[in-house]
Protein backbone atom coordinates (compact mmCIF):
# COMPACT_ATOMS: atom_id res chain seq x y z
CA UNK A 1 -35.05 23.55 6.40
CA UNK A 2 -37.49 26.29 7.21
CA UNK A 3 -36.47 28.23 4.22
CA UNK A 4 -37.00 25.58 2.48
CA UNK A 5 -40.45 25.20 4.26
CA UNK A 6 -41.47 28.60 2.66
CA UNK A 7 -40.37 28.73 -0.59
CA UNK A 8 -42.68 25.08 -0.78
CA UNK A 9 -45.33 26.98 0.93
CA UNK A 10 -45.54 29.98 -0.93
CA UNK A 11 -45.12 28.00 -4.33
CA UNK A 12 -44.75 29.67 -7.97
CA UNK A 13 -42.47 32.42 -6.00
CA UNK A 14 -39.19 32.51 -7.45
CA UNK A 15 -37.70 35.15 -5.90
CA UNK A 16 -35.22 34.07 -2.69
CA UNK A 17 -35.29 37.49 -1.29
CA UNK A 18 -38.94 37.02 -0.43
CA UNK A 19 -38.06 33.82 1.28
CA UNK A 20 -34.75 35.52 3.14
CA UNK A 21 -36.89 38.27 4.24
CA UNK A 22 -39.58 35.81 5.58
CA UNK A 23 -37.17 33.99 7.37
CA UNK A 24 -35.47 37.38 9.01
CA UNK A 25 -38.86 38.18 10.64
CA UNK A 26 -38.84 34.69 12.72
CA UNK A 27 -34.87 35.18 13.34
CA UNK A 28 -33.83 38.25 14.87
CA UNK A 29 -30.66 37.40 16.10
CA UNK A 30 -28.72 35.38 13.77
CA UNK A 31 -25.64 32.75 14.63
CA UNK A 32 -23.32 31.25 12.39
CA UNK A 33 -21.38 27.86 13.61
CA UNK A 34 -18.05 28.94 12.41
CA UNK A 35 -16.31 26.18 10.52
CA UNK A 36 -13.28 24.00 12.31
CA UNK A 37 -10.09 25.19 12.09
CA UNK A 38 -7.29 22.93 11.45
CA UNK A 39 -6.19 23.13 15.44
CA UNK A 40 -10.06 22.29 16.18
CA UNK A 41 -10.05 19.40 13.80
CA UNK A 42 -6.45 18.40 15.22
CA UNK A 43 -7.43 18.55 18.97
CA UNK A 44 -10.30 16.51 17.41
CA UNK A 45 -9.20 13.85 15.91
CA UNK A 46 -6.28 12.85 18.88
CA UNK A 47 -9.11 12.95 21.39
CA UNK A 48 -11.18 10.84 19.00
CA UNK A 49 -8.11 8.22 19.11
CA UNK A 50 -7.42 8.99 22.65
CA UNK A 51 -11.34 8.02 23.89
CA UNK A 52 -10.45 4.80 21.99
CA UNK A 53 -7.49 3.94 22.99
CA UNK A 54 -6.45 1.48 26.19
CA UNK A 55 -5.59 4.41 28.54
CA UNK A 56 -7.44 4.50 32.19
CA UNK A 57 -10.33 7.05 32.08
CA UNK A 58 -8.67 9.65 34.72
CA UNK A 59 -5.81 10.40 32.19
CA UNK A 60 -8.39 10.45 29.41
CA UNK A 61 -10.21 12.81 31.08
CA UNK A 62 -6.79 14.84 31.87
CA UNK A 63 -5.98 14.58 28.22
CA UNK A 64 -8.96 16.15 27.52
CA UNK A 65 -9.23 19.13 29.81
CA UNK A 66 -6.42 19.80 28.69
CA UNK A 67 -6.99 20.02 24.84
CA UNK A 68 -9.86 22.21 25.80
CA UNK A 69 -7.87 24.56 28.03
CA UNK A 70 -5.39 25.03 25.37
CA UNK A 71 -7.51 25.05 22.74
CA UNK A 72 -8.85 28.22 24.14
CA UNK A 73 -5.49 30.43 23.77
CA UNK A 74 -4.69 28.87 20.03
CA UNK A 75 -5.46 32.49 19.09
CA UNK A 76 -2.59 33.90 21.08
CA UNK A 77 -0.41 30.87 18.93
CA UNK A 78 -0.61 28.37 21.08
CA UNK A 79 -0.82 24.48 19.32
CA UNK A 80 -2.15 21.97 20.14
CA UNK A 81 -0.59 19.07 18.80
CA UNK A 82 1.07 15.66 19.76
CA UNK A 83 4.04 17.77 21.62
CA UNK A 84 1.41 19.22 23.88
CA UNK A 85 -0.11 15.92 24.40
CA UNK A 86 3.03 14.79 25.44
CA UNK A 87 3.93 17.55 27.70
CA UNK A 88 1.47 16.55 30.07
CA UNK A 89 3.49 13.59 31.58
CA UNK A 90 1.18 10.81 30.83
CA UNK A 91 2.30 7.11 29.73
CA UNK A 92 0.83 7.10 26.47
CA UNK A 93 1.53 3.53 24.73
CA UNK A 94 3.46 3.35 21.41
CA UNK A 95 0.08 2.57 19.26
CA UNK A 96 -1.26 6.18 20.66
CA UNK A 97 1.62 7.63 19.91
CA UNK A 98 1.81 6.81 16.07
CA UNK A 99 -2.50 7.57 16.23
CA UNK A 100 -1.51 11.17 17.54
CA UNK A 101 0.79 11.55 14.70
CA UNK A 102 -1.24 10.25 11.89
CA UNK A 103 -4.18 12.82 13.49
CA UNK A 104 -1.28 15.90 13.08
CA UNK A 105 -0.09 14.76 9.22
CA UNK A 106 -3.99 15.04 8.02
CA UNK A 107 -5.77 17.59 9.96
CA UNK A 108 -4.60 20.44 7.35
CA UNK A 109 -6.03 17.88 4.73
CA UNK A 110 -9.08 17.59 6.84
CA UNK A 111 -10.03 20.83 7.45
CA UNK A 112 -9.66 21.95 3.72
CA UNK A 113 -10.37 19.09 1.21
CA UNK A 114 -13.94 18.96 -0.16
CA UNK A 115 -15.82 16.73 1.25
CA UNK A 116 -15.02 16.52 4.51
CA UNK A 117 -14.09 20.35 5.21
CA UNK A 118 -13.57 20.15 8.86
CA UNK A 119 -16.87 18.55 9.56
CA UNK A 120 -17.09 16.94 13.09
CA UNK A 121 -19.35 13.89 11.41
CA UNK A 122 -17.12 13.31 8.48
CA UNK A 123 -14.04 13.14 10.59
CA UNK A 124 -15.58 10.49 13.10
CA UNK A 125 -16.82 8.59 9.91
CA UNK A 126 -13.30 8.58 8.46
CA UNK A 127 -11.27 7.34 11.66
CA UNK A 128 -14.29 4.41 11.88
CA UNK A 129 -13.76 3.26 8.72
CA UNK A 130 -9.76 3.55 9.33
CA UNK A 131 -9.99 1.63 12.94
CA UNK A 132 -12.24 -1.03 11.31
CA UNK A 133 -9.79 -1.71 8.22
CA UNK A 134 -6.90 -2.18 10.56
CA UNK A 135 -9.23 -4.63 12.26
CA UNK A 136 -9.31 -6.60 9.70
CA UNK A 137 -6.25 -5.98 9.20
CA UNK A 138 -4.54 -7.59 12.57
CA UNK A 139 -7.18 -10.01 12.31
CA UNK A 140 -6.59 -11.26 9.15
CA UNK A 141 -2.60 -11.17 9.89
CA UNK A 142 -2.06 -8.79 6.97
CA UNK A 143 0.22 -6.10 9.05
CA UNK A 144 -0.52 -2.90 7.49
CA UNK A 145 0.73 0.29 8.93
CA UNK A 146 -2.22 2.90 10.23
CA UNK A 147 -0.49 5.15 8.77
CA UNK A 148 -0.53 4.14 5.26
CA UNK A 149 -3.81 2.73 5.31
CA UNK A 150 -4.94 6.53 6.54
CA UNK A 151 -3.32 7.70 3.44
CA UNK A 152 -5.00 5.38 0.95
CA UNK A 153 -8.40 5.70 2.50
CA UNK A 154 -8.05 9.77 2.43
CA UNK A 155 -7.46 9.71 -0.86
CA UNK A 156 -10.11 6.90 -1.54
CA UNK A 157 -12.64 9.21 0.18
CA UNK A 158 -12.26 12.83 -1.71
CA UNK A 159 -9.72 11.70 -4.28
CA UNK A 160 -10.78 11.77 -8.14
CA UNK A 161 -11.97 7.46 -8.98
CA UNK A 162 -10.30 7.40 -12.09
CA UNK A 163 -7.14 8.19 -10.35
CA UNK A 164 -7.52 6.13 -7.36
CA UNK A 165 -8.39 3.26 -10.16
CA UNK A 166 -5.51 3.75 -12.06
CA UNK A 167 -3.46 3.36 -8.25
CA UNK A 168 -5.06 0.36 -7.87
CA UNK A 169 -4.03 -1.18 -11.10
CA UNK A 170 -0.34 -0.29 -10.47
CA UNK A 171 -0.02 -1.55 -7.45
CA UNK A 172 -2.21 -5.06 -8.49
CA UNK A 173 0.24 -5.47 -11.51
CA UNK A 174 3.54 -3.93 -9.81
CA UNK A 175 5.61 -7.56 -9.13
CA UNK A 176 5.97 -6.48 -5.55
CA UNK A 177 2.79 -4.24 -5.23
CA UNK A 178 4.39 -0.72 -5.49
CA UNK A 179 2.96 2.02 -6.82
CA UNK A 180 6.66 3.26 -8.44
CA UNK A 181 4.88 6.09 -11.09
CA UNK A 182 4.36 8.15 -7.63
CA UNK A 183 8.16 8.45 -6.89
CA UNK A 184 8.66 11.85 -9.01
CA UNK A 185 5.34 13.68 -7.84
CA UNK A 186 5.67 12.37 -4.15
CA UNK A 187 9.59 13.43 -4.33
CA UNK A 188 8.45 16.62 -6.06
CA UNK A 189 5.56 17.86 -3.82
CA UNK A 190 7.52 16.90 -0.40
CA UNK A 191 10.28 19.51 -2.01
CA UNK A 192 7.34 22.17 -2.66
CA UNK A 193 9.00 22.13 -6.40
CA UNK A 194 6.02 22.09 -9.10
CA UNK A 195 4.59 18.83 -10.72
CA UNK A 196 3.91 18.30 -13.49
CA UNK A 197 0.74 16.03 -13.27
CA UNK A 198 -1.48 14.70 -15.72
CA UNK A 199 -5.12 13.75 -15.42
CA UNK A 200 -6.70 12.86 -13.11
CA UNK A 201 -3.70 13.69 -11.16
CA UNK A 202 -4.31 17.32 -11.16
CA UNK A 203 -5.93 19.46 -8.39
CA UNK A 204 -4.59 21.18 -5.38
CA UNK A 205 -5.99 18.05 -3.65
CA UNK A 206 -3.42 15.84 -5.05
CA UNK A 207 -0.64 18.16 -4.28
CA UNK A 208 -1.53 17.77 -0.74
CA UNK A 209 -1.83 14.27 -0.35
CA UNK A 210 1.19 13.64 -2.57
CA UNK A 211 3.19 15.60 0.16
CA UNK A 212 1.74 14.01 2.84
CA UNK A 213 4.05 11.53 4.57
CA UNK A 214 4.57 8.71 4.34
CA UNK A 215 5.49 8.34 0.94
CA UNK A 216 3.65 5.25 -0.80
CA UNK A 217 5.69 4.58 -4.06
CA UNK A 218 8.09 2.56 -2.41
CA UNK A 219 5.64 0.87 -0.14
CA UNK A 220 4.24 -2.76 -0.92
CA UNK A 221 0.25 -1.71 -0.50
CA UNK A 222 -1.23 -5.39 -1.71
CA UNK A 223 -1.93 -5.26 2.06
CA UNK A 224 -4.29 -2.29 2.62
CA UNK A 225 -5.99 -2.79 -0.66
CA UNK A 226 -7.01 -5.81 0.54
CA UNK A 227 -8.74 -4.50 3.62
CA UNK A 228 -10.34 -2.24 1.20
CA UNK A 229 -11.81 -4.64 -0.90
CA UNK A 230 -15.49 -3.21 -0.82
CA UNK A 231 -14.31 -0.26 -2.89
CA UNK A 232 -10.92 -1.85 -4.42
CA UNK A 233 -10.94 -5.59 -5.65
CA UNK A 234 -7.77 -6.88 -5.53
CA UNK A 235 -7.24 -8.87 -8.29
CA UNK A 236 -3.76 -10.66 -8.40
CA UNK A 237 -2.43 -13.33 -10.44
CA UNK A 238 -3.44 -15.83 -7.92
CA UNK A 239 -7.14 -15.29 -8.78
CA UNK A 240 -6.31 -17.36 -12.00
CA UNK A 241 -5.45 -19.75 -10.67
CA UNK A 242 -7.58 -23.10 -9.96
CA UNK A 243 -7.73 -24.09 -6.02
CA UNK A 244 -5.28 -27.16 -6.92
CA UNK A 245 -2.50 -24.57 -8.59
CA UNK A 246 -3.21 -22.01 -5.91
CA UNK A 247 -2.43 -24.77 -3.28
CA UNK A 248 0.81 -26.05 -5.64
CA UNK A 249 1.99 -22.30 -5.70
CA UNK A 250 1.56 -21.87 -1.53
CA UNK A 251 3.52 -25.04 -1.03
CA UNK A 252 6.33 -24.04 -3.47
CA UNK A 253 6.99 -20.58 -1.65
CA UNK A 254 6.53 -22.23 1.60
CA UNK A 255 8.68 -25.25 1.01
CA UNK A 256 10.78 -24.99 -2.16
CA UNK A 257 12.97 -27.33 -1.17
CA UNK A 258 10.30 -30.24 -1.15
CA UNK A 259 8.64 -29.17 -4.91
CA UNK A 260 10.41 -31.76 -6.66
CA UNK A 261 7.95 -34.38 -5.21
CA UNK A 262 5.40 -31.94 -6.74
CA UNK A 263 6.11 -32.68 -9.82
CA UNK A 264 3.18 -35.35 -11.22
CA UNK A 265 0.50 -32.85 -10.07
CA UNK A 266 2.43 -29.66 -11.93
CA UNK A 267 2.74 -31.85 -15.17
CA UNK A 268 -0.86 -31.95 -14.98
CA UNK A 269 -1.77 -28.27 -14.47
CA UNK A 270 -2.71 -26.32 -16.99
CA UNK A 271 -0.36 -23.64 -19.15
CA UNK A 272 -1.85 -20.66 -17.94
CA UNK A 273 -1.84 -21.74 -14.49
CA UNK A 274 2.47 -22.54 -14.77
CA UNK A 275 2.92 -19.43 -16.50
CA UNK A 276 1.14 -17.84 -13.62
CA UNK A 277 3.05 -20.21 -10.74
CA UNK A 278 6.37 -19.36 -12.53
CA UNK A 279 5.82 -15.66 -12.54
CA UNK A 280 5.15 -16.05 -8.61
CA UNK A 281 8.17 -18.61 -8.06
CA UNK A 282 10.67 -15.79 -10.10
CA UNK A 283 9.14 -12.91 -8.10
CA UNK A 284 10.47 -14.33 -5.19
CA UNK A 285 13.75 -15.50 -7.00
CA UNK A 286 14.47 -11.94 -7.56
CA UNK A 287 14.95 -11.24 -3.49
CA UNK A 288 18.06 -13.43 -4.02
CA UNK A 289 21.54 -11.73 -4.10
CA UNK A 290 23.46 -14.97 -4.33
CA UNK A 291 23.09 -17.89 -7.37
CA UNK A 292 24.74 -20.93 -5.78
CA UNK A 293 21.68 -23.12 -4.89
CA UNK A 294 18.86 -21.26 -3.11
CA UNK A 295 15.73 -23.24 -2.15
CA UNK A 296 13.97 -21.52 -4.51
CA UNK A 297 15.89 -22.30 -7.46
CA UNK A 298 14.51 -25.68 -6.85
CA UNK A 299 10.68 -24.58 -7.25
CA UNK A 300 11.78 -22.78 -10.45
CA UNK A 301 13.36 -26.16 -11.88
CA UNK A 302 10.89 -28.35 -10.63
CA UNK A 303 8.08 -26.09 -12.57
CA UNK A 304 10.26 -26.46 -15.75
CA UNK A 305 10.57 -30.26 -15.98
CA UNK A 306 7.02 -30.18 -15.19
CA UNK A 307 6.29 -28.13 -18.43
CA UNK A 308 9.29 -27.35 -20.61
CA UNK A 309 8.03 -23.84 -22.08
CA UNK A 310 8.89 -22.84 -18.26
CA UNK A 311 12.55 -23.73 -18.92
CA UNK A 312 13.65 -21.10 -21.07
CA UNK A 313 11.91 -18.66 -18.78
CA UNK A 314 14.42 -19.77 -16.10
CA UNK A 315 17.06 -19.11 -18.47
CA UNK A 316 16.73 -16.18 -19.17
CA UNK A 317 16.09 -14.98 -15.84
CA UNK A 318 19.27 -16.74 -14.53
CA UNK A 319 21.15 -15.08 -17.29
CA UNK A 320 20.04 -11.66 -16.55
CA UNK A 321 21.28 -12.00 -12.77
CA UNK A 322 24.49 -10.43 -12.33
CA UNK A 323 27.21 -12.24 -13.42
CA UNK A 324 29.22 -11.37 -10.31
CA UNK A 325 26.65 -13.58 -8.51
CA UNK A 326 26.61 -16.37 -9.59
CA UNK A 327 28.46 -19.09 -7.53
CA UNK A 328 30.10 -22.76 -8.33
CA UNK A 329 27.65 -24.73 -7.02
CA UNK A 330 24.81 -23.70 -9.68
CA UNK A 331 25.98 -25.12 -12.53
CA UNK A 332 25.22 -29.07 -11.24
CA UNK A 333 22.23 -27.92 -10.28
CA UNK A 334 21.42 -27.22 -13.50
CA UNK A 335 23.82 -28.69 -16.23
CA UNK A 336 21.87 -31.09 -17.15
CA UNK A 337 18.71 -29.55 -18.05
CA UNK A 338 18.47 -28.56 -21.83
CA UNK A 339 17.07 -25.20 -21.40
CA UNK A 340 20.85 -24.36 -18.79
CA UNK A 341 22.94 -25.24 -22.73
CA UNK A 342 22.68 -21.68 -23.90
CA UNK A 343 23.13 -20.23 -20.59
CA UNK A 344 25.89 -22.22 -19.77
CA UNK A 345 27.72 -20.73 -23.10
CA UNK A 346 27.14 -17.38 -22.03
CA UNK A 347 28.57 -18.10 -18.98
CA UNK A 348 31.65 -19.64 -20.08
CA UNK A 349 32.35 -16.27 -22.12
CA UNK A 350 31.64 -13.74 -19.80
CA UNK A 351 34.12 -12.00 -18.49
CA UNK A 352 32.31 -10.84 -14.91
CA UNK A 353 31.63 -14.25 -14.21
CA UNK A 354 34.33 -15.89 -11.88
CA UNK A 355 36.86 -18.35 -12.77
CA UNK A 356 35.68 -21.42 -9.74
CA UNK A 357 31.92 -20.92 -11.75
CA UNK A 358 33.94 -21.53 -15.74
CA UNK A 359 36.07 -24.10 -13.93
CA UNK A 360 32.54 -25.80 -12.64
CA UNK A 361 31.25 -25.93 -16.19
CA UNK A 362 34.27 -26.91 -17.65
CA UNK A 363 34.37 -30.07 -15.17
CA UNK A 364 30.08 -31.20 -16.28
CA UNK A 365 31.49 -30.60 -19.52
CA UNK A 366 34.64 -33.60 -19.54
CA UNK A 367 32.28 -35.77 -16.86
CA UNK A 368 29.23 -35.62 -19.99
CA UNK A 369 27.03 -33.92 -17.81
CA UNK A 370 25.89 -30.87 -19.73
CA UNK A 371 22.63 -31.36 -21.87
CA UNK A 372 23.05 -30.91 -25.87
């Protein structure tokens, strides 16, 4: 600031060595605030998360001594890190634990990624924003885990926005909100083998956080983008839908059973809005491992009496099921529907598909029961 003082005072001067030499007349002696190393920013961070955590002030103030007695021999190789912290014999409860541990995966990530490089302010800024995101979190009943939301918002933060963007649409449009494309890169950089990245995935940046556990390609993170909804709006398919289909869809997943009686207020939905409901209804479908008569296999046929361009849709999702899962007891559910006709041939032929379920259609069949 005082350099910057004089060069406005002595304006039309272009030459900084005027100004430097100005400024080493005042200063005699100078001194340089070294920047944090990743043990400072480690020792950091845990006592930021220790100051806020539910532990009486004597063994905060323990904890902390402590960090600052060790932190004085780190130059003889001494760590500290969350097995010193836990070395000292205090009761440290099971959220503090997992804090301590996020704090040790991102310090190396804190010290050197731009923007933040180990500065005290930045730091403190970051774990707000974190602690206030999984308040929303528990208070919104969303149950993310701190440690994946740390990972998101680091990379929100210093990450590239056309990458982060491109996250967020995968995960918005994955069925079960999984960002699968980072499987190879995440398995890659955990290995230390070489990725091969395209852009914006490129940087040493990326590398890092790619490595950094835990991985998120097989994680559902619908959850912590919607705590992060300032910077990320989550659009899903549920924000086509009117408030009378979003309330059909809620009471279909929650009660599937009951969605038959649902069935004069779906005929009067529109298209788009079943289309939508059905794509929900066969998301869930797809948790099943056995096809006898699940609860939701109701919703699904429910929705396709209600609007018959559904029907085939069930179909063909039915048909792509294993065959070896398929049980007896479907085929009444469903024999009489005209969409099941096809699907009930392929059935019949298939050799994976047991003889009790061909028996089962054989018997609709001689009783008339199998729509033409």
């Amino acid at each position: 600031m005082i350099k910057h003082a004089v060069r406005k005072h002595f304006a039309g001067f272009e030459n900084d060595l005027m100004v430097t030499n100005y400024f080493d007349k005042l200063i005699q002696v100078p001194i340089r605030v070294p920047q944090l190393g990743t043990q400072e920013v480690r020792a950091y961070m845990m006592l930021l998360f220790v100051d806020n955590s539910d532990l009486p002030e004597p063994d905060k103030e323990k904890i902390r001594a402590a960090v600052i007695r060790q932190l004085k021999s780190t130059w003889q190789g001494k760590k500290v890190d969350r097995a010193f912290v836990n070395s000292l014999d205090i009761g440290l409860p099971g959220s503090l634990v997992g804090q301590l541990d996020t704090a040790e995966r991102l310090s190396s990530l804190m010290t050197t990624a731009s923007g933040i490089v180990g500065n005290p302010r930045l730091i403190k800024r970051f774990l707000n924003a974190l602690s206030i995101r999984m308040t929303i979190s528990k208070a919104q009943g969303v149950g993310v885990d701190e440690a994946v939301l740390a990972k998101l918002l680091l990379f929100e933060r210093i990450g590239d926005a056309k990458a982060y963007a491109e996250l967020v649409k995968n995960v918005t449009t994955d069925a079960e909100g999984k960002p699968a494309f980072l499987k190879d890169w995440e398995e890659a950089a955990a290995a230390g083998r070489d990725l091969e990245t395209k852009d914006p995935w490129t940087g040493d940046f990326v590398r890092e956080w790619l490595a950094l556990s835990p991985p998120l390609h097989d994680v559902d993170l619908r959850g912590a983008l919607y705590v992060s909804r300032e910077h990320a709006p989550l659009i899903t398919p549920e924000d086509r839908l009117s408030s009378d289909g979003a309330e059909l869809l809620a009471a279909m997943l929650e009660h599937p059973e009951m969605s038959a009686r649902l069935r004069d207020r779906l005929v009067r939905v529109p298209r788009i809005e079943t289309t939508v409901i059905m794509d929900r209804l066969l998301e869930r479908a797809r948790k099943e491992q056995e096809w006898g008569a699940p609860q939701i296999l109701t919703a699904c046929i429910a929705l396709a009496d209600a609007d018959p361009v559904q029907g085939p849709r069930l179909a063909a999702f039915l048909e792509a099921r294993p065959h070896q899962q398929i049980q007896p007891s479907i085929v009444p559910k469903i024999s009489d529907r005209p969409w099941a006709a096809s699907l009930l041939e392929v059935w019949g032929s298939s050799g994976d598909v047991s003889k009790p379920v061909k028996n089962a259609i054989n018997k609709t069949r001689a009783n008339g029961n199998v729509a033409v």
